[in-house]
PDB file of N, CA and C in Angstrom:
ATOM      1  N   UNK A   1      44.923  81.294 -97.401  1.00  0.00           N
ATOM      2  CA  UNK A   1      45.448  81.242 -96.048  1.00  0.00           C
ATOM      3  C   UNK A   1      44.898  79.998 -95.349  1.00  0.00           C
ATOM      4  N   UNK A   2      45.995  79.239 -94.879  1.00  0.00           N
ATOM      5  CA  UNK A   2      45.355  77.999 -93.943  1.00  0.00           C
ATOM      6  C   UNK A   2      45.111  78.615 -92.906  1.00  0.00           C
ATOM      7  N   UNK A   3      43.681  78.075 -91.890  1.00  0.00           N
ATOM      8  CA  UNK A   3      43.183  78.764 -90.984  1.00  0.00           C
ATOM      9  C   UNK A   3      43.796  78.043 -89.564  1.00  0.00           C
ATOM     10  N   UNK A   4      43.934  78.726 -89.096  1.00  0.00           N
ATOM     11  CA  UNK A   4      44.599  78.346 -87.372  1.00  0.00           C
ATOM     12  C   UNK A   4      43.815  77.309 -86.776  1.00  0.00           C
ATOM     13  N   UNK A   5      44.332  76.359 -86.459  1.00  0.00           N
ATOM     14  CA  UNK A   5      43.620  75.123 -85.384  1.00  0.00           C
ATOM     15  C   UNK A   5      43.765  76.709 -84.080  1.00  0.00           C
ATOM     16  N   UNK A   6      42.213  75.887 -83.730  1.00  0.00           N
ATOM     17  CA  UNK A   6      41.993  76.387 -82.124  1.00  0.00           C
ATOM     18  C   UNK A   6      43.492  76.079 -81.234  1.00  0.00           C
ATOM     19  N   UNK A   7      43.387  77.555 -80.411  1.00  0.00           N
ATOM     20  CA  UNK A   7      44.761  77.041 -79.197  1.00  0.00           C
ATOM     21  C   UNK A   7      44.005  76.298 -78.382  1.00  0.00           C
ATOM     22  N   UNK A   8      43.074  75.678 -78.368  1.00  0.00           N
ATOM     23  CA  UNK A   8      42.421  75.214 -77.695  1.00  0.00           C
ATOM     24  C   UNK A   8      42.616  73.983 -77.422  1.00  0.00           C
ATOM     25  N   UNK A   9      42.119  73.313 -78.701  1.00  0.00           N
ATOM     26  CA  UNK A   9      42.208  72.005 -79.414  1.00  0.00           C
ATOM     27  C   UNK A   9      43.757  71.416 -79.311  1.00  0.00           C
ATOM     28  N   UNK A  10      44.646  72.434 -79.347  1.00  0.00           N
ATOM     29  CA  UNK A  10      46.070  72.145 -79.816  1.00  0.00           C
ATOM     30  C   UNK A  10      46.433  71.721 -78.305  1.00  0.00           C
ATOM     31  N   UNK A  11      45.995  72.846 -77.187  1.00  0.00           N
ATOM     32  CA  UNK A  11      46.357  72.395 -76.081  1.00  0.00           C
ATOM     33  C   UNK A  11      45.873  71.471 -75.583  1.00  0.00           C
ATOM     34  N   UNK A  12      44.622  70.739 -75.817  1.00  0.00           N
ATOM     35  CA  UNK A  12      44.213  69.610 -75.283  1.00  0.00           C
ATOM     36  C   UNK A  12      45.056  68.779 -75.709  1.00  0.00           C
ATOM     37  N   UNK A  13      45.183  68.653 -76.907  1.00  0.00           N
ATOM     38  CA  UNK A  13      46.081  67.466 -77.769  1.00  0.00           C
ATOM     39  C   UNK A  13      47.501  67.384 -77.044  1.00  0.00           C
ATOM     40  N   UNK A  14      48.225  68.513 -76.785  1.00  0.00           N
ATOM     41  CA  UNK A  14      49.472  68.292 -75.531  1.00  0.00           C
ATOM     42  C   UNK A  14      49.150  68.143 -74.378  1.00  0.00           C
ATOM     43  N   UNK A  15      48.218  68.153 -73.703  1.00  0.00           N
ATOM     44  CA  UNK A  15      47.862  67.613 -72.706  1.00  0.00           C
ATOM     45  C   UNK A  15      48.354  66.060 -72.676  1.00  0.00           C
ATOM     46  N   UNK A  16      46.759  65.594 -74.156  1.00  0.00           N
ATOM     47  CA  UNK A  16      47.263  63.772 -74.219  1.00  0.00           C
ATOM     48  C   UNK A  16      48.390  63.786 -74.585  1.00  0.00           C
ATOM     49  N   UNK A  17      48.916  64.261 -74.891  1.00  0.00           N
ATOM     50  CA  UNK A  17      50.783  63.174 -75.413  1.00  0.00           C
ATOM     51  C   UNK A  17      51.566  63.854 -73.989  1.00  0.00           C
ATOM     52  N   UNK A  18      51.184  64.279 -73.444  1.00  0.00           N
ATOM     53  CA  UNK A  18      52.132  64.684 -72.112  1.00  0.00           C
ATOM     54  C   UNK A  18      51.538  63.872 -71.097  1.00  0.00           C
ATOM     55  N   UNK A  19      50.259  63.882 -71.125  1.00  0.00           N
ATOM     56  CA  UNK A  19      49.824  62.530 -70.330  1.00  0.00           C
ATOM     57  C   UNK A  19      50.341  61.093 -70.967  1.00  0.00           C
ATOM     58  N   UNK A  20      50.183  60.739 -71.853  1.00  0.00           N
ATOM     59  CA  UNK A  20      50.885  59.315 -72.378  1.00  0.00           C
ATOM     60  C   UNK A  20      52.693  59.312 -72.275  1.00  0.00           C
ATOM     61  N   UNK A  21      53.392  60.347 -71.961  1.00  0.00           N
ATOM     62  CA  UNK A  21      54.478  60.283 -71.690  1.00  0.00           C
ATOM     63  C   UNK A  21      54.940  60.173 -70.436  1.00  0.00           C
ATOM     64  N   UNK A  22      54.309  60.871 -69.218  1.00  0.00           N
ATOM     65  CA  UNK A  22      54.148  60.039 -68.034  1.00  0.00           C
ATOM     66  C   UNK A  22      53.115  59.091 -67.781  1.00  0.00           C
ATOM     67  N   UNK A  23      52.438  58.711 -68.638  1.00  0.00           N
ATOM     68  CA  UNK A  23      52.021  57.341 -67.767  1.00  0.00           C
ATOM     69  C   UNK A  23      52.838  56.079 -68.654  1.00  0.00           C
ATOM     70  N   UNK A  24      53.649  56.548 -69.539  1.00  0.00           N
ATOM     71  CA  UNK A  24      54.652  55.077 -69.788  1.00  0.00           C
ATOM     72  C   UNK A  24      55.408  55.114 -68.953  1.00  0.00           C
ATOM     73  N   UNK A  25      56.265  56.598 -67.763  1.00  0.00           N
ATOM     74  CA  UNK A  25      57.235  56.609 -67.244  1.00  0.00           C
ATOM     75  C   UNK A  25      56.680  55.474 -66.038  1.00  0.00           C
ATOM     76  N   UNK A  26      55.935  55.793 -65.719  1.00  0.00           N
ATOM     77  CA  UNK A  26      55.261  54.989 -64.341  1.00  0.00           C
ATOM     78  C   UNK A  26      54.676  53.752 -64.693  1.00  0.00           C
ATOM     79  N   UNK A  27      55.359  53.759 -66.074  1.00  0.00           N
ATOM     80  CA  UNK A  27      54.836  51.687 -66.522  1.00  0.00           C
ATOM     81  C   UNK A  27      56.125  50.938 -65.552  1.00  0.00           C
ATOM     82  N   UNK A  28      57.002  51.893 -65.560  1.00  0.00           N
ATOM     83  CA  UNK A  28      58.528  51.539 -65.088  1.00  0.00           C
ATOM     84  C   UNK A  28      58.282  50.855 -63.998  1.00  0.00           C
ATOM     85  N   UNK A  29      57.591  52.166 -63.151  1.00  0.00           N
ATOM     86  CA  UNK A  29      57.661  51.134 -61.814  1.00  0.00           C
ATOM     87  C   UNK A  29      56.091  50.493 -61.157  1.00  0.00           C
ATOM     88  N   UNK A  30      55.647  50.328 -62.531  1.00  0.00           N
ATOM     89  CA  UNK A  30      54.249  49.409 -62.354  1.00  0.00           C
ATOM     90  C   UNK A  30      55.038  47.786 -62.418  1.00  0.00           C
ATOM     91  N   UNK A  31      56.190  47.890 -63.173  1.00  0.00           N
ATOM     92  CA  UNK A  31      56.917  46.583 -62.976  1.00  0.00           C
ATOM     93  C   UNK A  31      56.360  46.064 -64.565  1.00  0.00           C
ATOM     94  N   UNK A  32      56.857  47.012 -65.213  1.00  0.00           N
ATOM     95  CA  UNK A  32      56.812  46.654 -67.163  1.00  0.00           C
ATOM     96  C   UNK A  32      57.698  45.862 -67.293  1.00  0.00           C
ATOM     97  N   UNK A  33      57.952  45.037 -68.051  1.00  0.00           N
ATOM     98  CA  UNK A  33      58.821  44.058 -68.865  1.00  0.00           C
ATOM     99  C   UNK A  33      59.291  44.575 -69.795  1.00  0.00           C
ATOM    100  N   UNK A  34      59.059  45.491 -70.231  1.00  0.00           N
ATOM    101  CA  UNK A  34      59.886  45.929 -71.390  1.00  0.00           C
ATOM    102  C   UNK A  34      61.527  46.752 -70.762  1.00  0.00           C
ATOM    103  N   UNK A  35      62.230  46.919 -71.751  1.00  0.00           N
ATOM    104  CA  UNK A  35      63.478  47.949 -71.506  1.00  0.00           C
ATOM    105  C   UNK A  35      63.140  48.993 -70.722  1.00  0.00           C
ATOM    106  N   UNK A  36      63.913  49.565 -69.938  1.00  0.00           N
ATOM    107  CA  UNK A  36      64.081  51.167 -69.350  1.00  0.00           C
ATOM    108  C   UNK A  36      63.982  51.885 -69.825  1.00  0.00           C
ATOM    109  N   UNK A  37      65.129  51.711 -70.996  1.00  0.00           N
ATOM    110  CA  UNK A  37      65.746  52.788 -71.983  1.00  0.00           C
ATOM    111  C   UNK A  37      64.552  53.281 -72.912  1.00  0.00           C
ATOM    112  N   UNK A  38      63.897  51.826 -73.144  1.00  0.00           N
ATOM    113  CA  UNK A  38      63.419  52.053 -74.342  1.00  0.00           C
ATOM    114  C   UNK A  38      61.698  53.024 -73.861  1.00  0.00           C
ATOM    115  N   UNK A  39      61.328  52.483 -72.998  1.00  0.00           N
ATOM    116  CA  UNK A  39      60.235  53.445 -72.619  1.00  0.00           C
ATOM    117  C   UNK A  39      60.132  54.756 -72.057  1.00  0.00           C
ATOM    118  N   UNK A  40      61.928  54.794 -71.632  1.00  0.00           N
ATOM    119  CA  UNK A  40      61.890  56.498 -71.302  1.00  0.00           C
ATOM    120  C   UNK A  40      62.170  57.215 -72.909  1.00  0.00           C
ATOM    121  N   UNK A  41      63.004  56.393 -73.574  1.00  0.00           N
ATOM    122  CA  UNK A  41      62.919  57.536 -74.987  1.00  0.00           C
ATOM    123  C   UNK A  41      61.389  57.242 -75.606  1.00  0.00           C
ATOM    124  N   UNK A  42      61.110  56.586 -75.410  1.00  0.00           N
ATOM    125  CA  UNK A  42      59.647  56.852 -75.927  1.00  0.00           C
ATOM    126  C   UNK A  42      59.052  57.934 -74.968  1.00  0.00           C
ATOM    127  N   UNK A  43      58.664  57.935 -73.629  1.00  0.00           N
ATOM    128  CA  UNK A  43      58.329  58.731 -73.061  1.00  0.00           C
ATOM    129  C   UNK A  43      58.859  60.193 -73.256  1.00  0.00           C
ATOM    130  N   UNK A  44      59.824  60.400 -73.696  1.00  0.00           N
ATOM    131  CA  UNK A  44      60.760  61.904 -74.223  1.00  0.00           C
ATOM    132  C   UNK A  44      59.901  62.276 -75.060  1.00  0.00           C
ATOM    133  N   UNK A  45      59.537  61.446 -76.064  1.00  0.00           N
ATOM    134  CA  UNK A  45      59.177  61.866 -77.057  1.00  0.00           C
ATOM    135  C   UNK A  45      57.980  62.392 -77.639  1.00  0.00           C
ATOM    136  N   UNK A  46      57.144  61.873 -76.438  1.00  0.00           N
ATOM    137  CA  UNK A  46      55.845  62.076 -76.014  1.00  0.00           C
ATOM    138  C   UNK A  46      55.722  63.477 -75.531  1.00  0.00           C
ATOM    139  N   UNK A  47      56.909  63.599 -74.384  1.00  0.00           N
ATOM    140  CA  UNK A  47      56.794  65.134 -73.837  1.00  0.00           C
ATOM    141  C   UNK A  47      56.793  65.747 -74.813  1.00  0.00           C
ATOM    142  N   UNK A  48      58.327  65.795 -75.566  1.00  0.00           N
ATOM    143  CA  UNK A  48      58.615  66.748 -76.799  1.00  0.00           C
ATOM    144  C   UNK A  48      57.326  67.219 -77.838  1.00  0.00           C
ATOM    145  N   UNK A  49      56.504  66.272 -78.376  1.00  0.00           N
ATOM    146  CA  UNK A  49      55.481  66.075 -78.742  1.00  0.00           C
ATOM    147  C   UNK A  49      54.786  67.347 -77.544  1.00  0.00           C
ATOM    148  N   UNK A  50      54.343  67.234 -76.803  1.00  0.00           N
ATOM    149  CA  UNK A  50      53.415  68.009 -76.026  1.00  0.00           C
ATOM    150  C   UNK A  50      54.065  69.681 -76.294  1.00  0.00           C
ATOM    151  N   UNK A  51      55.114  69.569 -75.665  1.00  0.00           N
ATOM    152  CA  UNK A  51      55.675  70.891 -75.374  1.00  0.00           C
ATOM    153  C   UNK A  51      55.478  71.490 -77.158  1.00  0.00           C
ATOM    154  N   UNK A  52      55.773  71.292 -78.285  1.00  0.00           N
ATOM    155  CA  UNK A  52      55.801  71.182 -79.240  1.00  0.00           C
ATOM    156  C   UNK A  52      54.171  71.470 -79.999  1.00  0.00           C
ATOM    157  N   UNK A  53      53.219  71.031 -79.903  1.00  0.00           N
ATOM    158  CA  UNK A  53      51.990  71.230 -79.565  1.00  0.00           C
ATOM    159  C   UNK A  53      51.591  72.487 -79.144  1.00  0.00           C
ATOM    160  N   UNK A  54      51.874  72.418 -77.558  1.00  0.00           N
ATOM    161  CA  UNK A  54      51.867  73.998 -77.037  1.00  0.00           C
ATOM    162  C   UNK A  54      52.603  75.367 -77.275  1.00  0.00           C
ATOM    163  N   UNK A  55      54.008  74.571 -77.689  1.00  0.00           N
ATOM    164  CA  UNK A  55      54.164  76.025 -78.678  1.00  0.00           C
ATOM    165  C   UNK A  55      53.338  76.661 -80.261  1.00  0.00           C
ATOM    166  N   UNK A  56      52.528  75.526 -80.223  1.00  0.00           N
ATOM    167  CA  UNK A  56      51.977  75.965 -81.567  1.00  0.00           C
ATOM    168  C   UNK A  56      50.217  76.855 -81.051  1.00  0.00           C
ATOM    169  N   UNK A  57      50.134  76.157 -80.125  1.00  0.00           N
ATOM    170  CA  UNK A  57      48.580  76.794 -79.287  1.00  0.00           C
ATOM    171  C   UNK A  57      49.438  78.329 -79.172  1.00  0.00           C
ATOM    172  N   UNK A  58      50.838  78.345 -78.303  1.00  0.00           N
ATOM    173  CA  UNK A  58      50.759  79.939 -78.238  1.00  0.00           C
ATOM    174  C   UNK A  58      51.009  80.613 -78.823  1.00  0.00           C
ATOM    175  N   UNK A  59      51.574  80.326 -80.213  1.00  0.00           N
ATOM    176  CA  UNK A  59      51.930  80.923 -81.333  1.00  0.00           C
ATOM    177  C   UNK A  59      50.412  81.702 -82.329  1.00  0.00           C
ATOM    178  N   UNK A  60      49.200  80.664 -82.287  1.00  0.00           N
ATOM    179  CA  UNK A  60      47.510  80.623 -82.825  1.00  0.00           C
ATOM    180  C   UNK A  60      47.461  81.907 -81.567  1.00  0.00           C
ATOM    181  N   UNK A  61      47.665  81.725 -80.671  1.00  0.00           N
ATOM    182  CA  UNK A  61      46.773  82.819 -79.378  1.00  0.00           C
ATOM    183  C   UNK A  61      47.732  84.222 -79.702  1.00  0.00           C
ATOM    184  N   UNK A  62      48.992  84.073 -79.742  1.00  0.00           N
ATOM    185  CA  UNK A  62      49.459  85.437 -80.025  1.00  0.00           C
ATOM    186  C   UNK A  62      49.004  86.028 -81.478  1.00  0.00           C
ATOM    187  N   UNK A  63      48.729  85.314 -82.463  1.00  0.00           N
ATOM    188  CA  UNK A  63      48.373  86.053 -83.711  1.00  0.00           C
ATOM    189  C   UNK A  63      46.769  87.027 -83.351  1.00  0.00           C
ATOM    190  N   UNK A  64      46.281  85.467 -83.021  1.00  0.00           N
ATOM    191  CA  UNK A  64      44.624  86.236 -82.231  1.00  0.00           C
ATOM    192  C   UNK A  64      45.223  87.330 -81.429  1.00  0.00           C
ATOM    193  N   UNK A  65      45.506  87.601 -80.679  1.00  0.00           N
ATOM    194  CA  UNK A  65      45.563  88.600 -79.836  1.00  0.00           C
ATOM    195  C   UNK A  65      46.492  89.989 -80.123  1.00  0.00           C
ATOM    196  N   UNK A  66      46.954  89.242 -81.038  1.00  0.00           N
ATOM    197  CA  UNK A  66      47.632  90.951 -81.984  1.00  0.00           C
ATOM    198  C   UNK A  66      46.905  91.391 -82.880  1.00  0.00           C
ATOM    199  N   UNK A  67      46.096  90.484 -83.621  1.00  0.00           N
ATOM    200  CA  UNK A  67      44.857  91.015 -84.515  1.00  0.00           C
ATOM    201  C   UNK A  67      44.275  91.593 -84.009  1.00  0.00           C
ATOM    202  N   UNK A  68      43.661  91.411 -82.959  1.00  0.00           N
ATOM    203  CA  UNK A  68      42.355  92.018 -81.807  1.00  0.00           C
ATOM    204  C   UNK A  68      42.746  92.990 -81.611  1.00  0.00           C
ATOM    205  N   UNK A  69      44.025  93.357 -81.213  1.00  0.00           N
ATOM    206  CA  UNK A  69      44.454  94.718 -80.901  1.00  0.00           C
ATOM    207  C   UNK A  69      44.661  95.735 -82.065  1.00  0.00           C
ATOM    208  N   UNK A  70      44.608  95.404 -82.976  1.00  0.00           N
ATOM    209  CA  UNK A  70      44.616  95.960 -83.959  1.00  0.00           C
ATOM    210  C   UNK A  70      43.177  96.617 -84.915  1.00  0.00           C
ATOM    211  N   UNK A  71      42.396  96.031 -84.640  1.00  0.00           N
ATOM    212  CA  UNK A  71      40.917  95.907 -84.776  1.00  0.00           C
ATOM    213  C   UNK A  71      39.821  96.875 -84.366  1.00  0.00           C
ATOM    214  N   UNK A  72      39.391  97.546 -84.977  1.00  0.00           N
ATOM    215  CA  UNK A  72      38.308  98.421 -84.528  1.00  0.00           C
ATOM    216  C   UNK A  72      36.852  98.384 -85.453  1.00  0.00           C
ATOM    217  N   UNK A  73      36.367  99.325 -84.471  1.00  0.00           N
ATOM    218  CA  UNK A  73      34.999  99.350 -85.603  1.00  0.00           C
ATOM    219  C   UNK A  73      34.580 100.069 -86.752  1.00  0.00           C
ATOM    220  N   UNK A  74      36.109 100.757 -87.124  1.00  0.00           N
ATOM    221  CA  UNK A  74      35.749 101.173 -88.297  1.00  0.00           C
ATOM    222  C   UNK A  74      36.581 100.068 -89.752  1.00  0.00           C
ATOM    223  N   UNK A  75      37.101  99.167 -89.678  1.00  0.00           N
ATOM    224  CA  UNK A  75      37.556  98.271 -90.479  1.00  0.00           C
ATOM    225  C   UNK A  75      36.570  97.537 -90.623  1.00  0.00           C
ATOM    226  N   UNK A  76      36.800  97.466 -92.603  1.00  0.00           N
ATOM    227  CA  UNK A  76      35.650  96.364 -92.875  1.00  0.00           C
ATOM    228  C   UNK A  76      36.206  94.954 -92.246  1.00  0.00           C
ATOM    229  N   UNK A  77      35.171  93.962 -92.958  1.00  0.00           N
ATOM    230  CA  UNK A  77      35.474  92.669 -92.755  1.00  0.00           C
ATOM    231  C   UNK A  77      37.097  92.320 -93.475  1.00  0.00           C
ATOM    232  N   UNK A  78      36.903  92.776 -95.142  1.00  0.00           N
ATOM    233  CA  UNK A  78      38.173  92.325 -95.854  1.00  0.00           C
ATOM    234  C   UNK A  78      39.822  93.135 -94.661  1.00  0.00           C
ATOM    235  N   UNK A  79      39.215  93.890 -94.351  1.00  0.00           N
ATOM    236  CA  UNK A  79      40.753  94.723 -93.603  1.00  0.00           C
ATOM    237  C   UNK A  79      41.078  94.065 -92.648  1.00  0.00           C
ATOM    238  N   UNK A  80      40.163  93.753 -91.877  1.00  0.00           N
ATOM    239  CA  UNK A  80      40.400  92.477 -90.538  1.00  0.00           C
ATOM    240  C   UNK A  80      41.021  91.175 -91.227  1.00  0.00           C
ATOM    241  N   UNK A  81      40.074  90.976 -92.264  1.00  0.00           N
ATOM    242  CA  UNK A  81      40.965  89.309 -93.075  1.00  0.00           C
ATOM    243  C   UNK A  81      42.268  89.399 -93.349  1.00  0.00           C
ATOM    244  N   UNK A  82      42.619  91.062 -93.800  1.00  0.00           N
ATOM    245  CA  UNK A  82      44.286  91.386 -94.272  1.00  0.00           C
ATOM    246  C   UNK A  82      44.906  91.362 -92.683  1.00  0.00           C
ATOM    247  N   UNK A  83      44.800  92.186 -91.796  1.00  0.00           N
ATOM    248  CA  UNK A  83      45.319  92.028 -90.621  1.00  0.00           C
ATOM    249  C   UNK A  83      45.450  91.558 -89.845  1.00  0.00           C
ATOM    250  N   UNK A  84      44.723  89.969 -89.718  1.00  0.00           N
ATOM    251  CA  UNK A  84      45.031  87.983 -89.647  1.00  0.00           C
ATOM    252  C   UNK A  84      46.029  87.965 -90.278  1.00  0.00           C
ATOM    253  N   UNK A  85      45.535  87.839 -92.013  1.00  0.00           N
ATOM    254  CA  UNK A  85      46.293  87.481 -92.247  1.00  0.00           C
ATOM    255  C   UNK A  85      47.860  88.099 -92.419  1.00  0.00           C
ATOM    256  N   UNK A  86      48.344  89.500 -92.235  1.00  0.00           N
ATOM    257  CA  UNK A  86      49.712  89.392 -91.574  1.00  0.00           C
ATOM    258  C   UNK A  86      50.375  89.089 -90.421  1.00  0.00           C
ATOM    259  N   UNK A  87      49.454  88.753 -89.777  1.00  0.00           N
ATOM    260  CA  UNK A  87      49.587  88.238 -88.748  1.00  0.00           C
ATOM    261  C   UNK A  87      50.184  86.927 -88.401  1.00  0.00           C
ATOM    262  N   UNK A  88      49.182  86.597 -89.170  1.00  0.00           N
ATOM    263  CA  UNK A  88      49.790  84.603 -89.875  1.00  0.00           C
ATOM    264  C   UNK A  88      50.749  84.377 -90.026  1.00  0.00           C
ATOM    265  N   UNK A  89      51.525  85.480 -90.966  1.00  0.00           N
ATOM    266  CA  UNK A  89      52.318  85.490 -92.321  1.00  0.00           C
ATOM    267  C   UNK A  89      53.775  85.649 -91.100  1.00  0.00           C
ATOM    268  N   UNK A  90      53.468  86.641 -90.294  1.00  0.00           N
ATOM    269  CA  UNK A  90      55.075  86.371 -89.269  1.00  0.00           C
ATOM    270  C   UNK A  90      55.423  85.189 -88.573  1.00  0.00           C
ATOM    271  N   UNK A  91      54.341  84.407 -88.265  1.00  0.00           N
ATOM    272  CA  UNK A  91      54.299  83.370 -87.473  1.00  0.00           C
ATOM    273  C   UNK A  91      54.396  81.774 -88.463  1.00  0.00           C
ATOM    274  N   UNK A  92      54.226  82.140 -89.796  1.00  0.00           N
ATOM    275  CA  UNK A  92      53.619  81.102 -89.925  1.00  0.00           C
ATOM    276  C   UNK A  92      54.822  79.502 -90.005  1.00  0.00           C
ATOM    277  N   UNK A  93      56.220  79.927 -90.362  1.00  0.00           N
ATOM    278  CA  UNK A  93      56.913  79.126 -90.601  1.00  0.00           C
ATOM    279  C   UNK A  93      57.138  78.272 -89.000  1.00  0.00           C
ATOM    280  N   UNK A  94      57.100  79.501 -87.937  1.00  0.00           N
ATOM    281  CA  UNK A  94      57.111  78.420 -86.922  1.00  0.00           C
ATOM    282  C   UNK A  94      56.197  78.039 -85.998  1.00  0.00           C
ATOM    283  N   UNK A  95      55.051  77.988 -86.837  1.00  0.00           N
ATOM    284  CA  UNK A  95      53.897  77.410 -86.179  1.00  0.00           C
ATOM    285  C   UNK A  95      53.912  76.483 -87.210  1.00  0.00           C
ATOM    286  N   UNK A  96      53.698  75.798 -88.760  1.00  0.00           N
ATOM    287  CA  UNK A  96      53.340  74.880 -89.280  1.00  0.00           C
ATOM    288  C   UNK A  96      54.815  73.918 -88.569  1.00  0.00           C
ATOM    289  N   UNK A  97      55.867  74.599 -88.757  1.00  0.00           N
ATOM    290  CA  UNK A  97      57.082  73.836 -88.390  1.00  0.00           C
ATOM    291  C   UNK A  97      56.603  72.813 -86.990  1.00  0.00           C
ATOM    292  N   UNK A  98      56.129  73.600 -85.660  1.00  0.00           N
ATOM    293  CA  UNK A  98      55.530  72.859 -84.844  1.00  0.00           C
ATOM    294  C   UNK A  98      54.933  71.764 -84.805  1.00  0.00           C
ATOM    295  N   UNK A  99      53.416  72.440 -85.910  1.00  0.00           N
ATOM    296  CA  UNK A  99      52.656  71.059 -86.021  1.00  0.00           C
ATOM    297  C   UNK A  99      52.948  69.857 -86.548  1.00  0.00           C
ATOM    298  N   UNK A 100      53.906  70.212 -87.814  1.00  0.00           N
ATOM    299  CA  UNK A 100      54.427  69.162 -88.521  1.00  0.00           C
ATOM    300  C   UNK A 100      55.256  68.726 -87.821  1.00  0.00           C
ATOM    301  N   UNK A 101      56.405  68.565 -87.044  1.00  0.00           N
ATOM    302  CA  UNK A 101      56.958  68.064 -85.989  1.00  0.00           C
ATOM    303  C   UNK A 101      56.234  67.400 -84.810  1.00  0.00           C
ATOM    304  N   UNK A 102      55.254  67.683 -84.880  1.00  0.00           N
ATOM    305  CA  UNK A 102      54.422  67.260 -83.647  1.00  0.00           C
ATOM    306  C   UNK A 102      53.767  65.928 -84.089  1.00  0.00           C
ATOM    307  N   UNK A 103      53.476  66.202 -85.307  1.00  0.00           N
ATOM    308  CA  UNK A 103      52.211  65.486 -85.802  1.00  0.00           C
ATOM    309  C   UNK A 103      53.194  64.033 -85.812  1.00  0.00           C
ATOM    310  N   UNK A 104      54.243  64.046 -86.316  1.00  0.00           N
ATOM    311  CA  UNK A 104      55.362  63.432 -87.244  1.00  0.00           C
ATOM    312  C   UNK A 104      55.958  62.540 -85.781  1.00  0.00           C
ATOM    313  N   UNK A 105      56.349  63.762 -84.646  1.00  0.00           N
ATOM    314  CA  UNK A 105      56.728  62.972 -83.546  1.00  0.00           C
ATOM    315  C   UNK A 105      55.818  62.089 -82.892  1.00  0.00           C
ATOM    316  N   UNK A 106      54.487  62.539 -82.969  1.00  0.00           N
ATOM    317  CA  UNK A 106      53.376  61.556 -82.558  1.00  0.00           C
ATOM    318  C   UNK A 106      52.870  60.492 -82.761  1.00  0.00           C
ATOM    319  N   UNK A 107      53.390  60.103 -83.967  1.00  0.00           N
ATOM    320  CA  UNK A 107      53.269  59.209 -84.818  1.00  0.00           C
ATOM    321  C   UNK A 107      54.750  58.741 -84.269  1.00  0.00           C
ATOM    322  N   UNK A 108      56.057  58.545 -84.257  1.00  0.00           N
ATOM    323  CA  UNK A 108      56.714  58.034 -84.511  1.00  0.00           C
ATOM    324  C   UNK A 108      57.017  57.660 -83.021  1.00  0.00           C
ATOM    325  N   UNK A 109      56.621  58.071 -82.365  1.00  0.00           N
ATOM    326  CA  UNK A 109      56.017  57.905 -80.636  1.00  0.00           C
ATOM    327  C   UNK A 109      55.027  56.810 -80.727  1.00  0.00           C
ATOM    328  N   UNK A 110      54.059  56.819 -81.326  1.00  0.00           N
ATOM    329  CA  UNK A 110      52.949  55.810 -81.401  1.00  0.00           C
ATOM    330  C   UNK A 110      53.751  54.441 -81.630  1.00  0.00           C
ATOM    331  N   UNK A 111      54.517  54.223 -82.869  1.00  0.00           N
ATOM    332  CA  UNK A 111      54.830  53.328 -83.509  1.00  0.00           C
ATOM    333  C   UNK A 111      56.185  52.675 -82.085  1.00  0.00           C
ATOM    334  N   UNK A 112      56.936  53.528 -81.638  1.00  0.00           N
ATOM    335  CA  UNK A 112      57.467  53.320 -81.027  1.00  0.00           C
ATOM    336  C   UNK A 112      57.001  52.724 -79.307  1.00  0.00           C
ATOM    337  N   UNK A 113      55.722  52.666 -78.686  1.00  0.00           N
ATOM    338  CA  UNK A 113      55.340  52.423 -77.742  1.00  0.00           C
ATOM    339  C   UNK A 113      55.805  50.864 -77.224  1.00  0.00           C
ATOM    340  N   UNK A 114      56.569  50.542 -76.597  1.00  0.00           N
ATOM    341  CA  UNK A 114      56.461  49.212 -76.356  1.00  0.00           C
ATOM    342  C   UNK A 114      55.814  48.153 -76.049  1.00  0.00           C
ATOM    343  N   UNK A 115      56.089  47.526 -77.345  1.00  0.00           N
ATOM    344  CA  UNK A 115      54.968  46.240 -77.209  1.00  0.00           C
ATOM    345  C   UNK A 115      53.675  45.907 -78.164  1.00  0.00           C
ATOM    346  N   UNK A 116      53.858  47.654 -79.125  1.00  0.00           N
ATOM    347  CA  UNK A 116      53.331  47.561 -79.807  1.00  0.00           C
ATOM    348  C   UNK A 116      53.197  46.866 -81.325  1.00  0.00           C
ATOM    349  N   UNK A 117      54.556  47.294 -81.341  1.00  0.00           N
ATOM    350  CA  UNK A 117      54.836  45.815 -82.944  1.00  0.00           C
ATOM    351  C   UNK A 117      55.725  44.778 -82.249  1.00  0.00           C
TER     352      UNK A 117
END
């Protein structure tokens, strides 16, 4: 079982790409030289990236929090590891789907920043 990035971590990380997507919007009217076009689809993509991110933080927090509820003190350790991990197992196609989209848009956001190549 791959183990869950913190919703933590995940949400900070959409934080920055939602912050770097408005502060290219407001390169606009810092009086950028570059295209319009081209720094608002970059800036899209940045959001998308964020929002994208955070669906993956709440996807990690709902598994946690259905495990927990599930959880008592008479389950060993291995029964708690099984009841993560089905937990995982409903979520998991669209939470890796997230990250890998995220990761992929972040990158292709990066490369895309104007001015950068």
């Amino acid at each position: 079982m791959i183990p869950l990035i913190p919703p933590s971590l995940l949400n900070f990380l959409a934080g920055l790409a939602a912050g770097a997507g408005i502060n290219l919007l407001t390169s606009i009217e810092g009086g950028s030289h570059f295209p319009r076009g081209q720094v608002v689809v970059d800036s899209g993509l940045w959001i998308l990236d964020a929002m994208l991110l955070a669906y993956a933080a709440h996807l990690a927090e709902t598994v946690e929090r259905e495990a927990a509820l599930a959880f008592d003190n008479t389950l060993s350790a291995e029964e708690k590891r099984d009841i993560m991990r089905d937990e995982v197992d409903k979520r998991r196609l669209r939470y890796h789907g997230s990250i890998v989209l995220g990761v992929v848009g972040m990158v292709v956001s990066m490369v895309l920043v104007p001015g950068i190549l």
